[in-house]
C-alpha atoms as a PDB file:
ATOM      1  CA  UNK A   1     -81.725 -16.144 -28.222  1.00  0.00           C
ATOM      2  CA  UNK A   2     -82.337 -12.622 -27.121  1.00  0.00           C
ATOM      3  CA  UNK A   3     -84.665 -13.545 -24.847  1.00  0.00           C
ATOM      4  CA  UNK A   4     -82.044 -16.164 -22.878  1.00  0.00           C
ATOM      5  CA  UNK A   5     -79.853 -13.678 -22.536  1.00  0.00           C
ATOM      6  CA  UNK A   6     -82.161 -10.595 -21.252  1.00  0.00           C
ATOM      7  CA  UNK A   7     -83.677 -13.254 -18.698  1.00  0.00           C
ATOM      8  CA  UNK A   8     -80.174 -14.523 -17.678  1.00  0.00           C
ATOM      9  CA  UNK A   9     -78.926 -11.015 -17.363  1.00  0.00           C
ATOM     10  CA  UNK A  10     -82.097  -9.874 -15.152  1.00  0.00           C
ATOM     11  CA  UNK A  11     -81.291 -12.972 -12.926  1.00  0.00           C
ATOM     12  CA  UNK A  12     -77.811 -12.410 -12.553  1.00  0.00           C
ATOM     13  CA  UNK A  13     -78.728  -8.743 -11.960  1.00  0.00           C
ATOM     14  CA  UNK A  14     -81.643  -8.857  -9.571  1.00  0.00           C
ATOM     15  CA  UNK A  15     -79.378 -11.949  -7.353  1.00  0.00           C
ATOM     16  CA  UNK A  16     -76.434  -9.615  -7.388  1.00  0.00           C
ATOM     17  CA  UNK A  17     -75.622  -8.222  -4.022  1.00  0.00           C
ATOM     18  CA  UNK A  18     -77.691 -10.165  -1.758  1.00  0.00           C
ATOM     19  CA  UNK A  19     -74.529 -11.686  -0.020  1.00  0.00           C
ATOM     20  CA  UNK A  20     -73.131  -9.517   2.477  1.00  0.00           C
ATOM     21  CA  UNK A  21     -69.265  -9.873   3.019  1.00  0.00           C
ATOM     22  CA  UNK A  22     -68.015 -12.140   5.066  1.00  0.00           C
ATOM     23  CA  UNK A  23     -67.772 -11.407   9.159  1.00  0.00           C
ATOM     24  CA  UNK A  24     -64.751 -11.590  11.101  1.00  0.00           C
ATOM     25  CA  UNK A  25     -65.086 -13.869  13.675  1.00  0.00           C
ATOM     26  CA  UNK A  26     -64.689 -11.258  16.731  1.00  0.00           C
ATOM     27  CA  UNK A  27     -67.329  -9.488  15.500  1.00  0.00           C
ATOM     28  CA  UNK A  28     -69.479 -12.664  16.394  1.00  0.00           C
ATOM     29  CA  UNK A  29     -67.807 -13.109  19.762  1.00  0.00           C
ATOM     30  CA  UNK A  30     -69.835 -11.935  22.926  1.00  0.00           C
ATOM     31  CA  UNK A  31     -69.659  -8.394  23.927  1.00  0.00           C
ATOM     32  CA  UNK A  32     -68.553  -7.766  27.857  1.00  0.00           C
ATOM     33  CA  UNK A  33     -69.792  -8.781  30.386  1.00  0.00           C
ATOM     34  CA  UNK A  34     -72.426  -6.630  32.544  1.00  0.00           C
ATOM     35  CA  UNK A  35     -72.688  -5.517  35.980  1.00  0.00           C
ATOM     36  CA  UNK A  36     -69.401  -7.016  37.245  1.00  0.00           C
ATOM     37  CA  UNK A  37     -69.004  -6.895  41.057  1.00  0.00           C
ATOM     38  CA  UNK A  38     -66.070  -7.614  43.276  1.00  0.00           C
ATOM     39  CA  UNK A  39     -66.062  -8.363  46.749  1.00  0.00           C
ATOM     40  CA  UNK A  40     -62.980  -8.961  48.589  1.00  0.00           C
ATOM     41  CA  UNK A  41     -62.674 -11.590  51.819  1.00  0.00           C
ATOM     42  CA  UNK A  42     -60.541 -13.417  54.158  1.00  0.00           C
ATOM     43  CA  UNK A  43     -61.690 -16.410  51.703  1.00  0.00           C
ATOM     44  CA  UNK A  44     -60.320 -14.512  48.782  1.00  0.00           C
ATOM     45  CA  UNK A  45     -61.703 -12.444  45.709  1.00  0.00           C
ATOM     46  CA  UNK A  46     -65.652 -13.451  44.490  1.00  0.00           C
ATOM     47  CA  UNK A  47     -66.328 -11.945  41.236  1.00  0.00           C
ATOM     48  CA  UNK A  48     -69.898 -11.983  40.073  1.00  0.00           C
ATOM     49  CA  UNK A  49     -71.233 -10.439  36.346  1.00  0.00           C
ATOM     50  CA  UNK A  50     -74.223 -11.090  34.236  1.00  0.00           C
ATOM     51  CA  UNK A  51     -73.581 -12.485  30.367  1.00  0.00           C
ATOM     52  CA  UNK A  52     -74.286 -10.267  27.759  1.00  0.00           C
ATOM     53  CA  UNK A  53     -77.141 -11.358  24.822  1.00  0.00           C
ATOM     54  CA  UNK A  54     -75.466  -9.512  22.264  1.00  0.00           C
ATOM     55  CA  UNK A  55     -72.277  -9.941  20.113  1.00  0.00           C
ATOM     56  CA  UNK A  56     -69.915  -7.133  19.441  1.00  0.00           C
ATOM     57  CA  UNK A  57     -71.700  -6.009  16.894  1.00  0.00           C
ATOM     58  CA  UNK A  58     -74.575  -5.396  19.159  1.00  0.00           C
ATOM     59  CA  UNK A  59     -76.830  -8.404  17.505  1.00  0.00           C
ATOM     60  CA  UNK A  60     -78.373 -11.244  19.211  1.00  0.00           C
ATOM     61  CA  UNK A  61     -76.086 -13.518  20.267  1.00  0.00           C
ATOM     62  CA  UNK A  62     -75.620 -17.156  18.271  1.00  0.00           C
ATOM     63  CA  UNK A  63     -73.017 -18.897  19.735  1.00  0.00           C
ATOM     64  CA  UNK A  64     -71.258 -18.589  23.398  1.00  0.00           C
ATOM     65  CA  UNK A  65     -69.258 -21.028  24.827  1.00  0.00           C
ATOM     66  CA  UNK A  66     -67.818 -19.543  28.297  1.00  0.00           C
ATOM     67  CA  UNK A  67     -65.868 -17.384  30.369  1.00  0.00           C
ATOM     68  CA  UNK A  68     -62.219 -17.273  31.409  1.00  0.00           C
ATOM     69  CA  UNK A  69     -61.355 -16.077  34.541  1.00  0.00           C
ATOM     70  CA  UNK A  70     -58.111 -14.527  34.060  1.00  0.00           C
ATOM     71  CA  UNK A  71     -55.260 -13.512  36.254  1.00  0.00           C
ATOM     72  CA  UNK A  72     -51.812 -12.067  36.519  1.00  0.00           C
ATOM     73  CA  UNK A  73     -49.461 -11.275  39.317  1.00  0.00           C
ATOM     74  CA  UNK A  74     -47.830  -7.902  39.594  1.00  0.00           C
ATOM     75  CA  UNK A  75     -44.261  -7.877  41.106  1.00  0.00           C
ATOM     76  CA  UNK A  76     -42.961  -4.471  40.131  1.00  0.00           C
ATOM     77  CA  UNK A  77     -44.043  -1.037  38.285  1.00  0.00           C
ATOM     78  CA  UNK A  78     -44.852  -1.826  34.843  1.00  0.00           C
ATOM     79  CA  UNK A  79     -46.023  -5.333  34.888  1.00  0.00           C
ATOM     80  CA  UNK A  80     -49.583  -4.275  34.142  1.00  0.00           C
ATOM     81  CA  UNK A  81     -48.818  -3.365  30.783  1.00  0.00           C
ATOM     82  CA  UNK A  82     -45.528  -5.565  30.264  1.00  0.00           C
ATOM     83  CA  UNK A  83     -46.430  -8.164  27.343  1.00  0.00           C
ATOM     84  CA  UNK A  84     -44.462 -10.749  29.017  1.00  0.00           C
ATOM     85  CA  UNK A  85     -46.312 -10.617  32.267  1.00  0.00           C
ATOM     86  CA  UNK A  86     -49.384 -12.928  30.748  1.00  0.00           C
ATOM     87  CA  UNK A  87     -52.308 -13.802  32.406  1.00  0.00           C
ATOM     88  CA  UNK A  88     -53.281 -17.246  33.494  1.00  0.00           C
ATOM     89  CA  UNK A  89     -56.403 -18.780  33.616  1.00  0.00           C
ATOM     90  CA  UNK A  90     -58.237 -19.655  36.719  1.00  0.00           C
ATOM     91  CA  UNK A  91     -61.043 -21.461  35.552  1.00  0.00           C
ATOM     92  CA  UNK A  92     -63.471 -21.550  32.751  1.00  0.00           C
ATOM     93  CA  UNK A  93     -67.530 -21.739  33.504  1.00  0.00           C
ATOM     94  CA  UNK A  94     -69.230 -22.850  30.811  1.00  0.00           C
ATOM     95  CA  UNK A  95     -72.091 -20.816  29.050  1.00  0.00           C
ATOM     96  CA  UNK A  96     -75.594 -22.204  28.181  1.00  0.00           C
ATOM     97  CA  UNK A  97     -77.867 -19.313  28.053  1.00  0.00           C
ATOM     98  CA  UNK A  98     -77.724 -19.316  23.924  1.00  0.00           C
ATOM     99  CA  UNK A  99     -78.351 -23.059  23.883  1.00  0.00           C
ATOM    100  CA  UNK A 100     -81.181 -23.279  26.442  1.00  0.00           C
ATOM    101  CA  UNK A 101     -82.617 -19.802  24.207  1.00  0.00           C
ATOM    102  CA  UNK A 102     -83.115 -21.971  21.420  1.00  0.00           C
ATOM    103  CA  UNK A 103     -84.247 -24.970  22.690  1.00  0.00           C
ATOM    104  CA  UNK A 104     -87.259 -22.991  24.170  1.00  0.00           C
ATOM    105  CA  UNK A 105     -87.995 -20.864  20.997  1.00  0.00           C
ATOM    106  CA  UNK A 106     -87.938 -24.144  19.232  1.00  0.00           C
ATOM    107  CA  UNK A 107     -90.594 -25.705  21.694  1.00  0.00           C
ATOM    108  CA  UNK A 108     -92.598 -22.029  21.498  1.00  0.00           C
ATOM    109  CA  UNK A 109     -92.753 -22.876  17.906  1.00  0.00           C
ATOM    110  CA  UNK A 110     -93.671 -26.007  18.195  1.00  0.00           C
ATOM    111  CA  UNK A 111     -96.740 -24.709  20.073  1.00  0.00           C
ATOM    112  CA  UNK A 112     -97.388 -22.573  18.084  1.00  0.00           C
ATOM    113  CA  UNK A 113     -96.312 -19.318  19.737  1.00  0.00           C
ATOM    114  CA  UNK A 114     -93.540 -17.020  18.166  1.00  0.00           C
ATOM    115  CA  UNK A 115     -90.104 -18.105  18.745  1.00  0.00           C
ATOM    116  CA  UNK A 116     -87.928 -15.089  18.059  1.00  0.00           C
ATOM    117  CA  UNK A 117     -89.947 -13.470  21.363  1.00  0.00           C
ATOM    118  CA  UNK A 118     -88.186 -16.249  23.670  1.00  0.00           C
ATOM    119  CA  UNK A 119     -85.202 -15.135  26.285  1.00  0.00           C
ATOM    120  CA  UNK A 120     -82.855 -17.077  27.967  1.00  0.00           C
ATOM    121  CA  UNK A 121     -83.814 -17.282  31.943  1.00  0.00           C
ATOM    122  CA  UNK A 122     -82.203 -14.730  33.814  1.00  0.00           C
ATOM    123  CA  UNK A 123     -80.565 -17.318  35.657  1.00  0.00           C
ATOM    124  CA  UNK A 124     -78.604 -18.879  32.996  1.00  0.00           C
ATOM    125  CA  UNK A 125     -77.160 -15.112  33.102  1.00  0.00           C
ATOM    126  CA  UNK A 126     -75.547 -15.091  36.099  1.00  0.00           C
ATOM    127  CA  UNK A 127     -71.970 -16.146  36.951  1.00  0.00           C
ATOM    128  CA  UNK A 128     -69.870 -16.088  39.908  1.00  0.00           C
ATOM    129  CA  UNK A 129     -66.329 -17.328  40.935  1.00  0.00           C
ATOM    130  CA  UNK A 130     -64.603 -17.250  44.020  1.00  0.00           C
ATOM    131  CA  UNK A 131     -60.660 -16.806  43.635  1.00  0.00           C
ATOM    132  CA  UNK A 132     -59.680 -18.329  46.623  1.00  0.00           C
ATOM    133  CA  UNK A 133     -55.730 -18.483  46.120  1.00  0.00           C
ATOM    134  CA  UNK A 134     -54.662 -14.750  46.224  1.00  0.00           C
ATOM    135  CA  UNK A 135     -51.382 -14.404  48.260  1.00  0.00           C
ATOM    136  CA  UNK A 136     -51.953 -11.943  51.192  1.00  0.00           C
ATOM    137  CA  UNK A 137     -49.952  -8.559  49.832  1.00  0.00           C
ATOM    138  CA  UNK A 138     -49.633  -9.413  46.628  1.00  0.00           C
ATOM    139  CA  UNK A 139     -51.330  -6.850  43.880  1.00  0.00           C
ATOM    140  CA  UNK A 140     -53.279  -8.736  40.481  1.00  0.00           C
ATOM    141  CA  UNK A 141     -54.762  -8.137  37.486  1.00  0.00           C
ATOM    142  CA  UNK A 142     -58.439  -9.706  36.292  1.00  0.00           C
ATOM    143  CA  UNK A 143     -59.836 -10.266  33.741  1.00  0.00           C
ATOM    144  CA  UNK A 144     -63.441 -11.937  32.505  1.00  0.00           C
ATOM    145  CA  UNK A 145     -63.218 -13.374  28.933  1.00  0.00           C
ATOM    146  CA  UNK A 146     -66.544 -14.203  27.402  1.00  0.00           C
ATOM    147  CA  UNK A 147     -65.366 -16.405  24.392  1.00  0.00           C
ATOM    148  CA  UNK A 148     -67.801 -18.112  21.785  1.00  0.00           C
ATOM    149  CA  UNK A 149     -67.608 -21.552  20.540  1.00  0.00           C
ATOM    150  CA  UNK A 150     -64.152 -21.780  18.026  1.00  0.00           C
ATOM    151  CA  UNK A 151     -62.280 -20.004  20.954  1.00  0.00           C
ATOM    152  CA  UNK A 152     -62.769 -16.300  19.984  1.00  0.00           C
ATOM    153  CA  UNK A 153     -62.300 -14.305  22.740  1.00  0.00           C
ATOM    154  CA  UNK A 154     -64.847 -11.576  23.397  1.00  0.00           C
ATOM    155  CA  UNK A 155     -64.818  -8.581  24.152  1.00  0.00           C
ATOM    156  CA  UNK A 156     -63.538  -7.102  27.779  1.00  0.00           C
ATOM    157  CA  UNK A 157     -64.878  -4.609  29.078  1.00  0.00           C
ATOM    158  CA  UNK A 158     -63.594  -3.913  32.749  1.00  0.00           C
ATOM    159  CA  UNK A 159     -60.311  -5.214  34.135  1.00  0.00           C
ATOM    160  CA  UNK A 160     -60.022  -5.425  38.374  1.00  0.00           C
ATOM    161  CA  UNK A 161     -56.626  -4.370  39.814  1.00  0.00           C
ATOM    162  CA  UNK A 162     -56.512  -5.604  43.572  1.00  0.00           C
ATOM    163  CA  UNK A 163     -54.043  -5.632  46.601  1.00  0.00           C
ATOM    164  CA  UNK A 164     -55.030  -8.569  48.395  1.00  0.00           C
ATOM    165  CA  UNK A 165     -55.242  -8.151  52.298  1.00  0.00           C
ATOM    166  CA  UNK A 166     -58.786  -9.809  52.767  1.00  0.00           C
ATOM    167  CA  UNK A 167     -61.371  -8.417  53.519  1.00  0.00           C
ATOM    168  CA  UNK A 168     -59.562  -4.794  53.725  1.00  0.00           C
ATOM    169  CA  UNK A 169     -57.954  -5.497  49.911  1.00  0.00           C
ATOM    170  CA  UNK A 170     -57.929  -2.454  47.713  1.00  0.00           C
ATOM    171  CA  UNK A 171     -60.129  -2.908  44.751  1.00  0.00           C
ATOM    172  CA  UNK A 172     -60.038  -0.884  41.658  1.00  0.00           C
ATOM    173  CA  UNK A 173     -62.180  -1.527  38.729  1.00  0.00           C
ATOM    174  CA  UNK A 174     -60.911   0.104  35.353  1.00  0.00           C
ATOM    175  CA  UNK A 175     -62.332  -0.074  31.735  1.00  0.00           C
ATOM    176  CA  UNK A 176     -60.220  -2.141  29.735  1.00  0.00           C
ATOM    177  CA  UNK A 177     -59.368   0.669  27.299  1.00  0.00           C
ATOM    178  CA  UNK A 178     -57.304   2.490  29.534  1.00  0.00           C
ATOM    179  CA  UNK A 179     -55.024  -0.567  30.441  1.00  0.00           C
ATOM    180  CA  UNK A 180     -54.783  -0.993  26.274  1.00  0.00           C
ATOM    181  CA  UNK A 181     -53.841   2.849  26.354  1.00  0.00           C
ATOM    182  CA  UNK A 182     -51.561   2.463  29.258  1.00  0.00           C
ATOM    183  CA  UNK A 183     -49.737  -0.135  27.520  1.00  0.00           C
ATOM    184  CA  UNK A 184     -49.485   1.335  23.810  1.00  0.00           C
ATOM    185  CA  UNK A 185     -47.861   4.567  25.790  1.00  0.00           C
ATOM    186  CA  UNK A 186     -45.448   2.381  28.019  1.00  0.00           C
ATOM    187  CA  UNK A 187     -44.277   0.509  24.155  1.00  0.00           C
ATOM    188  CA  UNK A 188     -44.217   3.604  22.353  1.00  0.00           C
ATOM    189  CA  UNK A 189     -42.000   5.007  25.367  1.00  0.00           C
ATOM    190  CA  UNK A 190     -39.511   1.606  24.921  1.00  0.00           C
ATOM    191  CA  UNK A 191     -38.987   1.990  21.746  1.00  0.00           C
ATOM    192  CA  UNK A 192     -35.843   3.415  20.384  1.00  0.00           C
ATOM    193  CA  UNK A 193     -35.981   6.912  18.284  1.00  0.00           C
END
């Protein structure tokens, strides 16, 4: 009997620990997106970026869904950073990269090469969308979503602040922690003392 019970006590000892807790979904969710370019023109406002491979927590990516090309109009001071101004989706371009990833390690292994060495094709990386309904003096807000499959959004790195005129618009690319910033001040400011 003594011997049951050392040998279930050294299993339940030695198995102990080997489950890590569980991860919040946004941790899993893409980090922002790289390189992000904006070019202004009489045909409106073409955004271009490259996906990132890793998830917030800097890991390789394992799930990846799309990108939401956001956008809200500001009337008046203070709508930047106004909760109730929301932005709207323009579109949402779909994401392959992971997908394609795996179906070629899985055909490297199959060949019997090493999987794990396999990356997506730079192509599958690249994005662009062309915003071609700004109104001609009116100032926005954008924003590039990455968001992996459930929905979760990712992480934003950059938001664009433009005063559409063409191909003269003012362009002003900020990182999105200053908006966040911007906007805990303006609440903190609101609220009654």
């Amino acid at each position: 009997m003594r011997v049951i019970t050392f040998v279930s006590s050294l299993v339940f000892l030695v198995g102990c620990g080997r489950y890590m807790p569980p991860i919040p979904p946004e941790s899993l969710a893409p980090k922002a997106v790289q390189g992000l370019t904006v070019t202004p023109s009489d045909q409106g406002v073409l955004f271009a970026w490259t996906a990132a491979d890793q998830d917030r927590r800097g890991k390789e990516l394992k799930s990846a869904d799309g990108f939401s090309v956001e956008r809200k109009e500001i009337a008046r001071r203070g709508d930047e950073t106004d909760p109730a101004v929301r932005f709207e989706e323009l579109a949402f371009l779909k994401d392959t990269h992971v997908e394609k990833r795996e179906d070629l390690r899985k055909e490297a292994r199959a060949q019997g090469k090493i999987g794990r060495t396999v990356k997506a094709p730079a192509e599958l990386l690249s994005f662009s969308y062309l915003d071609k309904n700004p109104k001609l003096g009116t100032t926005y807000i954008y924003q590039i979503v990455p968001k992996n499959q459930g929905g979760v959004d990712g992480q934003v790195g950059e938001v664009v602040r433009v005063v559409f005129q063409g191909a003269q618009s003012a362009v002003l690319v900020r990182p999105s922690a200053e908006m966040e910033d911007i906007a805990t001040a303006a609440q903190l400011a609101a609220a009654p003392q």
